[in-house]
Protein backbone atom coordinates (compact mmCIF):
# COMPACT_ATOMS: atom_id res chain seq x y z
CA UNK A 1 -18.90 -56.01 103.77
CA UNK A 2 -17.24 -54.12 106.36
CA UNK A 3 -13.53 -55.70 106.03
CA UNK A 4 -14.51 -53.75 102.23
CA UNK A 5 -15.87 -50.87 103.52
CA UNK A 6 -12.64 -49.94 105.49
CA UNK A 7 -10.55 -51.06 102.84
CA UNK A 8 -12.12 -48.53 100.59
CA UNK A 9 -11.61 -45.73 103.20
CA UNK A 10 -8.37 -46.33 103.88
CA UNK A 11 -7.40 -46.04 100.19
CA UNK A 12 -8.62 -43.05 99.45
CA UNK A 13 -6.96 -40.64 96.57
CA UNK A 14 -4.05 -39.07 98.15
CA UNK A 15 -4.59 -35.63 96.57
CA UNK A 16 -6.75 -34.62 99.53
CA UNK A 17 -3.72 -35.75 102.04
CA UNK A 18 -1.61 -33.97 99.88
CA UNK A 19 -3.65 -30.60 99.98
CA UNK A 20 -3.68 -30.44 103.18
CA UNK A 21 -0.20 -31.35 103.81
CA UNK A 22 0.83 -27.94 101.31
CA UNK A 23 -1.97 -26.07 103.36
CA UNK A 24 -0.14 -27.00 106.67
CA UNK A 25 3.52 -26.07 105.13
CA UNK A 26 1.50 -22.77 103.82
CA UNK A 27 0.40 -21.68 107.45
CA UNK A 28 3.54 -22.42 109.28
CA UNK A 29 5.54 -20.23 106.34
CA UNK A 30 2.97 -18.11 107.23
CA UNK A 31 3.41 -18.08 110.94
CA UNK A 32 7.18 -17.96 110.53
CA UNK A 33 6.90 -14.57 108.25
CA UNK A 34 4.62 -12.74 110.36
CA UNK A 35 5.43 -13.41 114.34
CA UNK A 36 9.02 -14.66 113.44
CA UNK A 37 10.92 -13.42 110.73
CA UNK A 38 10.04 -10.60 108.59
CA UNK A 39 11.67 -9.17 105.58
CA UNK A 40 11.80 -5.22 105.27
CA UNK A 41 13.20 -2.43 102.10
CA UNK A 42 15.19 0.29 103.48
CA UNK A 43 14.87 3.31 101.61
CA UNK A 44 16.78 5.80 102.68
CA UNK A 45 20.44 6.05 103.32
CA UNK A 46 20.09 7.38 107.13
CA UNK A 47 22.13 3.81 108.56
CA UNK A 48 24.82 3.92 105.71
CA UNK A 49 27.24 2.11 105.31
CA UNK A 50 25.75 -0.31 108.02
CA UNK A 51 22.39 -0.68 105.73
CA UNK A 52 21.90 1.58 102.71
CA UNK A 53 19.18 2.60 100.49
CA UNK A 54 18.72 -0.32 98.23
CA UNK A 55 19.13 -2.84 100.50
CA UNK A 56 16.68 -5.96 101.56
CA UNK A 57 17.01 -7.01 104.85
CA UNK A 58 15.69 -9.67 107.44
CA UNK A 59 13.93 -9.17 111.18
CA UNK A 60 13.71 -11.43 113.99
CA UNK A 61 10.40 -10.94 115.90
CA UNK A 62 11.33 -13.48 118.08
CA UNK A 63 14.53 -12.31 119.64
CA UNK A 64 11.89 -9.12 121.71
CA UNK A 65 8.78 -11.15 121.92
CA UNK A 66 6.58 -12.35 119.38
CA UNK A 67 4.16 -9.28 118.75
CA UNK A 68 0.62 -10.44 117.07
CA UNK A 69 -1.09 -7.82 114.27
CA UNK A 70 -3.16 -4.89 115.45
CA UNK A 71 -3.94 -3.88 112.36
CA UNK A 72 -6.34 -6.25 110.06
CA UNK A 73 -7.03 -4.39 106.52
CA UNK A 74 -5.92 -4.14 102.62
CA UNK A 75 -2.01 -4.70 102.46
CA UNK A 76 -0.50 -0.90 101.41
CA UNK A 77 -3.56 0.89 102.24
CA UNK A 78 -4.82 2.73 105.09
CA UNK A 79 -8.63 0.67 104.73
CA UNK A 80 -8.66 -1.49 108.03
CA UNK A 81 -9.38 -1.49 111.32
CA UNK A 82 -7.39 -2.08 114.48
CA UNK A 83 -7.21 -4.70 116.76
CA UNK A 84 -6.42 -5.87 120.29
CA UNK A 85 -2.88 -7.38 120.15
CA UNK A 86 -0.54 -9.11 122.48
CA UNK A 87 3.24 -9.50 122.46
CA UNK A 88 4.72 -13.16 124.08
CA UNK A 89 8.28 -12.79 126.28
CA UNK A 90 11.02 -12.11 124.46
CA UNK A 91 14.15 -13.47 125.19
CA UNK A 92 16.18 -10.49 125.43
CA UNK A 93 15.32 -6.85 126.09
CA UNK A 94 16.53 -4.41 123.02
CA UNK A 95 19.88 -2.52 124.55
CA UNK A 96 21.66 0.31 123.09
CA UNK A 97 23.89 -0.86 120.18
CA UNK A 98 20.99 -2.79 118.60
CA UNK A 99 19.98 -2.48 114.98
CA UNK A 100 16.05 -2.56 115.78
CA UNK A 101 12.65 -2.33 113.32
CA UNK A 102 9.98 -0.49 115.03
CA UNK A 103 6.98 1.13 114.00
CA UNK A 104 6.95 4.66 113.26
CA UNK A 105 5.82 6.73 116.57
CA UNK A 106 2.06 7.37 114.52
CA UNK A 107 0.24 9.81 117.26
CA UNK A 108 3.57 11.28 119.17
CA UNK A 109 3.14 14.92 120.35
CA UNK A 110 3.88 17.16 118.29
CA UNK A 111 1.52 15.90 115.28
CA UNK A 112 3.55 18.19 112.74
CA UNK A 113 6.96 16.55 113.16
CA UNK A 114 5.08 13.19 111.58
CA UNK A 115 5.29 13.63 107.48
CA UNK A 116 2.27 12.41 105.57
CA UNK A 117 4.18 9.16 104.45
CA UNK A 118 5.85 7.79 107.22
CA UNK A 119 2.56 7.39 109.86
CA UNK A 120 2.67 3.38 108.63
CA UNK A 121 6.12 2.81 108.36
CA UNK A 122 8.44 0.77 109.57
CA UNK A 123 12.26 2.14 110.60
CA UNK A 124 15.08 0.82 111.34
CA UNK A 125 17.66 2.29 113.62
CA UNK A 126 20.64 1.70 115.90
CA UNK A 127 19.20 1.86 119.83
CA UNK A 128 21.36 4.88 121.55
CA UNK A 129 19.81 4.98 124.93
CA UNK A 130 16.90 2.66 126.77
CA UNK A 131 14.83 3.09 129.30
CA UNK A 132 16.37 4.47 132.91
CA UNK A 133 19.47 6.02 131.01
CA UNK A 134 20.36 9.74 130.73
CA UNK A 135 21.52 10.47 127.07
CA UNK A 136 24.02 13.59 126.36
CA UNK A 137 25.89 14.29 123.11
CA UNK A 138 28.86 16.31 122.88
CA UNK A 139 30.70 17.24 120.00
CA UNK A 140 29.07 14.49 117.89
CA UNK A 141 30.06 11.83 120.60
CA UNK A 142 27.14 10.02 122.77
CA UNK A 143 27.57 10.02 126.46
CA UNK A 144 24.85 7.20 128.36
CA UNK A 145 24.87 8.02 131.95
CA UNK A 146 27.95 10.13 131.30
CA UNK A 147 30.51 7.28 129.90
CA UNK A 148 31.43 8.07 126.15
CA UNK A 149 30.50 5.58 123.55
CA UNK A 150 32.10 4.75 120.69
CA UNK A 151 31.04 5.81 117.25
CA UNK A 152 28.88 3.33 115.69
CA UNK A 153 30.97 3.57 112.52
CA UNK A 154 34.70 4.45 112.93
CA UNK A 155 34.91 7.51 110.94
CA UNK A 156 31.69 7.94 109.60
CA UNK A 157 31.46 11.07 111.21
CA UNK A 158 32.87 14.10 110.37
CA UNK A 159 33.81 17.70 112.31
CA UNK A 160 33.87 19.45 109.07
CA UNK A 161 29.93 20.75 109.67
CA UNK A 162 29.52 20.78 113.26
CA UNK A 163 26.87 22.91 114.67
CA UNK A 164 28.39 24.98 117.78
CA UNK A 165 27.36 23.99 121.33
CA UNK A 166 24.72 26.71 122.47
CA UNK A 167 23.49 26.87 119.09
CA UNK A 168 19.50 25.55 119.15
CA UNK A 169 18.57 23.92 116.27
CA UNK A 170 14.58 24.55 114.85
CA UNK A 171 13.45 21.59 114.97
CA UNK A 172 15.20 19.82 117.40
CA UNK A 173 12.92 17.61 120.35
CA UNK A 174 12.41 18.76 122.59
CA UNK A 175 12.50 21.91 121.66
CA UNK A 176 15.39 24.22 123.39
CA UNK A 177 17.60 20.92 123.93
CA UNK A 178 20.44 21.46 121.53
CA UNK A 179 21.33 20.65 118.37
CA UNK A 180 21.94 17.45 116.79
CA UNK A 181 25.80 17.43 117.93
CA UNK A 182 25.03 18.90 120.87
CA UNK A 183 22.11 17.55 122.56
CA UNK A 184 20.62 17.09 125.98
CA UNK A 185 21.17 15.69 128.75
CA UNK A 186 18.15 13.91 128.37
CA UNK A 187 16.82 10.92 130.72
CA UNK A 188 14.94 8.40 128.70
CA UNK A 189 11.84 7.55 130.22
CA UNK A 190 11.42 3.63 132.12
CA UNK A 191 7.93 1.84 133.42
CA UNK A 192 6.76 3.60 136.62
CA UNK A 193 8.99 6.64 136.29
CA UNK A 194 7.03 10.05 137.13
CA UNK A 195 7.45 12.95 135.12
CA UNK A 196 6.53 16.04 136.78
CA UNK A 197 5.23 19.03 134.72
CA UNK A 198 6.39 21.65 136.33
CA UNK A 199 9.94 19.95 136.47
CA UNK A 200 10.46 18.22 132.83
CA UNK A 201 10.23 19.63 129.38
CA UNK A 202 6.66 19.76 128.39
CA UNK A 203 7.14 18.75 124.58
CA UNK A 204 9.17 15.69 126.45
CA UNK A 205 5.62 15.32 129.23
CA UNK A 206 3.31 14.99 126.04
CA UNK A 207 5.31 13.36 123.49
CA UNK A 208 5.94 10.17 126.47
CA UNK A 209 1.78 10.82 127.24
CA UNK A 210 0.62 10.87 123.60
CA UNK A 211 2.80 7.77 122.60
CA UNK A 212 1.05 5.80 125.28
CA UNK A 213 -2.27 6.99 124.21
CA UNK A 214 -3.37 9.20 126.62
CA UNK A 215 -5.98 12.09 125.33
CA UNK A 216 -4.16 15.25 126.26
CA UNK A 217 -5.78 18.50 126.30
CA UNK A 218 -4.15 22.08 127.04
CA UNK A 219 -6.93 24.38 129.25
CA UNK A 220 -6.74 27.89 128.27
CA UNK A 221 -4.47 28.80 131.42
CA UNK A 222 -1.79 26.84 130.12
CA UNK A 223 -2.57 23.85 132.46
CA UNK A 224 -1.98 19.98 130.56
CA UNK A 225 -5.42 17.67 131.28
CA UNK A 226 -4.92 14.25 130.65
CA UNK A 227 -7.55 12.02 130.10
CA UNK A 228 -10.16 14.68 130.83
CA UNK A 229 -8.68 15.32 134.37
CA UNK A 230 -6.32 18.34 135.40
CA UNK A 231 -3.05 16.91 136.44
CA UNK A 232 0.69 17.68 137.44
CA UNK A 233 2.30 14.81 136.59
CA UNK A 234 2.36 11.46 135.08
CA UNK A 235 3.43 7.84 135.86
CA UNK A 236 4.98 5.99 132.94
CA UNK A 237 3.01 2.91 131.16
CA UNK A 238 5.75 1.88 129.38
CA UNK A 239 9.58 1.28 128.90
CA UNK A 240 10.63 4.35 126.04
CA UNK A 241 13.70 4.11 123.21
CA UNK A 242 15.64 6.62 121.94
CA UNK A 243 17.16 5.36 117.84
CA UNK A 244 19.50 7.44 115.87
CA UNK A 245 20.66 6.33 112.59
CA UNK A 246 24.62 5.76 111.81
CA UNK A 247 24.70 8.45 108.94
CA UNK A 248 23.99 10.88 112.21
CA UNK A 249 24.40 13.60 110.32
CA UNK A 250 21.93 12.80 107.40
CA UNK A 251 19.43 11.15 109.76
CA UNK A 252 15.91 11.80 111.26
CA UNK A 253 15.52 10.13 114.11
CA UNK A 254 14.50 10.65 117.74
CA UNK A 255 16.65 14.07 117.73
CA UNK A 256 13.77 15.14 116.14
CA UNK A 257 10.69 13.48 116.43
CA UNK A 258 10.87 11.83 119.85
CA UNK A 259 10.80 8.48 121.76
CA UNK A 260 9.82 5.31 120.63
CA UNK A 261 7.62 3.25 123.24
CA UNK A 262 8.06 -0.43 124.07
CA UNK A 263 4.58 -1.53 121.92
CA UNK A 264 6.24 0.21 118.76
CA UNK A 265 9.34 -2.57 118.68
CA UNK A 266 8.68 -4.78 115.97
CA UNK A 267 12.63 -6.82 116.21
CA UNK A 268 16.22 -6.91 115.66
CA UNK A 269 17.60 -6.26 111.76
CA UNK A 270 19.97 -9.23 111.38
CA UNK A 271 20.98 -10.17 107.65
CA UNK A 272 20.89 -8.36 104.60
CA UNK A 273 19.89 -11.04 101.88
CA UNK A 274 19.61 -9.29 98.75
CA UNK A 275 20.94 -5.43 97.22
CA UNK A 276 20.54 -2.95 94.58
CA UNK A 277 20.69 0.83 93.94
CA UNK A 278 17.54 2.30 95.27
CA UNK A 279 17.88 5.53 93.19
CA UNK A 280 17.97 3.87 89.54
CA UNK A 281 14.17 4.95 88.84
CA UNK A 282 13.74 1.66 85.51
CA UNK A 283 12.90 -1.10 87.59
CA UNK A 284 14.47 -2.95 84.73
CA UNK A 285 17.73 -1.37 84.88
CA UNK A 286 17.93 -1.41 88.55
CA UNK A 287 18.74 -5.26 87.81
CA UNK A 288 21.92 -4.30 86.28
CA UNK A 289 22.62 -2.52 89.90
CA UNK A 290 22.60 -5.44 91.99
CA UNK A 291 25.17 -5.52 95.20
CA UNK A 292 26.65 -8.94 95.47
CA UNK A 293 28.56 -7.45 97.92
CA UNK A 294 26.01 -7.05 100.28
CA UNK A 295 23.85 -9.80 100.14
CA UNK A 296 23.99 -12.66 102.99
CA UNK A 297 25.76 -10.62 105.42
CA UNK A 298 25.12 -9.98 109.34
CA UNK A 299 24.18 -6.53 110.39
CA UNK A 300 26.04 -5.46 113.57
C-alpha cells in the first residue's frame, strides 16, 4: 500500500507543475520590468533628434541602483498611497553626459513652476552638471567648473535667437540668474554641502530644502523656518542634478524649474525599440507613421 501510495503522488497531473512554472516566469518578467528595465513614451520633442516625440524607449534601473515603488495605487490615477522605499547600490553614479529618467521634482519650491500634468511624470533628460560642480552657460555653450563642453548635438543649436547676456529671463530659476543662454554660475548642490541663507539665492535655499522634504515656512520678517525652527542655513541630505534637454532651446528643464535630487533618479535611457509620429491624433493612422528608422537603436 505505500509503494502505491507514493506512486500515485509522484504522478500527479502536470498542469499544477505547469501553473506554477508560468507563475514563476510571470514574477521574474515582473521583477525584470519594474526594478530592472522599464519601458517609457516620450512625448515631447525637448531631446530631438537624440529622442523625439513619438518615440518608445527602454530604462535600465539597474545601471543607478535598483529603486523599489513608493507609490502603491490604481495605474494612471492619482488614488494610492505612498510607501517607504529603498534603492540597492548601483553600479555607477549618473555623470553629466547621461541620458537619465527621473521623476518629475513633485513638491520643489516654487509650487507654480510645476504644471497640473507633469507632478507624476517621468522625464528624460541629458545630465549637464552633478553634484559638487559649478555650472555656467555662455553664449549657448555649457561651462562645468569653467572647462567648455561640447554641444550635445553638433549643430543643433542655433545663434539666430539668442537672448543677450544681461538680459533676465521671467521665469528663469533661480530667479535673477540669466537667461537660458546665459545662465549662472551656479554650484550644484552635493551630500553635506551647507548652504547659507544669507550667502546663496533663496529660491536656490528652498527649492534644494523642499526637494528633500523639509517643511519650510517664511515668518513675517522675512526670516526662512525649516522644520518649525528658525534657521540660517542648511546641510544637504542629498546628492542634486541639474538635466537640460538637447533641443535647448525648445526645452523645460532645470533652467526653469530647478534641481533634481538623488531619490528622483529612476535610470539611464538606453535603446529606442519602437517609433511613430506622436502628433497624428487617429490612433489608426498613426500606424501608417511608423519610424523604422529609429527602432533598435542605442541612445548616446
Amino acid at each position: 500500500m505505500t509503494g502505491t501510495k507514493r506512486q500515485q503522488k509522484g504522478s500527479s497531473s502536470p498542469k499544477p507543475r505547469a501553473t506554477r512554472g508560468l507563475l514563476h516566469i510571470i514574477v521574474i518578467v515582473l521583477i525584470l520590468r519594474v526594478a530592472v528595465i522599464q519601458a517609457y513614451i516620450v512625448p515631447t520633442g525637448s531631446m530631438d533628434p537624440t529622442i523625439k516625440a513619438g518615440d518608445f524607449i527602454i530604462g535600465n534601473q539597474f545601471v543607478y541602483g535598483i529603486r523599489t515603488p513608493d507609490w502603491i495605487g490604481i495605474p494612471w490615477t492619482q488614488i494610492g498611497f505612498k510607501i517607504p522605499y529603498t534603492r540597492l547600490p548601483g553600479y555607477e553614479e549618473p555623470r553629466a553626459g547621461d541620458v537619465v529618467i527621473f521623476r518629475y521634482p513633485n513638491g520643489a519650491w516654487p509650487a507654480n513652476r510645476i504644471g497640473p500634468f507633469e507632478k507624476n511624470l517621468n522625464y528624460v533628460k541629458r545630465l549637464v552638471a552633478g553634484p559638487g560642480q559649478t555650472l555656467e552657460i555662455r553664449d549657448k555653450t555649457a561651462y562645468i567648473d569653467g572647462i567648455a563642453q561640447d554641444d550635445p548635438v553638433p549643430g543643433q543649436l542655433t545663434r539666430l535667437n539668442t537672448y543677450r547676456e544681461g538680459y533676465s529671463e521671467a521665469y528663469i530659476f533661480p530667479r535673477g540668474l540669466g537667461n537660458r543662454d546665459h545662465y549662472g554660475p551656479l554650484r550644484i548642490p552635493a551630500v553635506g554641502d551647507t548652504l547659507w541663507f544669507d550667502r546663496a539665492s533663496r529660491d536656490h535655499c528652498l527649492n534644494v530644502m523642499s526637494l528633500e522634504g523639509r517643511d519650510l515656512q517664511i515668518d513675517e520678517t522675512g526670516n526662512i523656518r525649516v522644520d518649525g525652527h528658525s534657521a540660517d542655513h542648511y546641510v544637504c541630505r542629498q546628492d542634486h542634478y541639474f538635466f537640460m534637454g538637447d533641443n535647448r532651446d525648445n526645452s523645460h528643464d532645470s533652467r526653469y524649474w530647478g534641481l533634481v535630487p538623488a531619490d528622483h533618479i529612476m535610470g539611464e535611457a538606453i535603446l529606442t525599440w519602437f517609433s511613430w509620429d506622436q502628433l497624428e491624433p487617429d490612433l489608426l493612422r498613426r500606424f501608417l507613421t511608423i519610424r523604422p528608422g529609429r527602432m533598435f537603436r542605442f541612445i548616446s
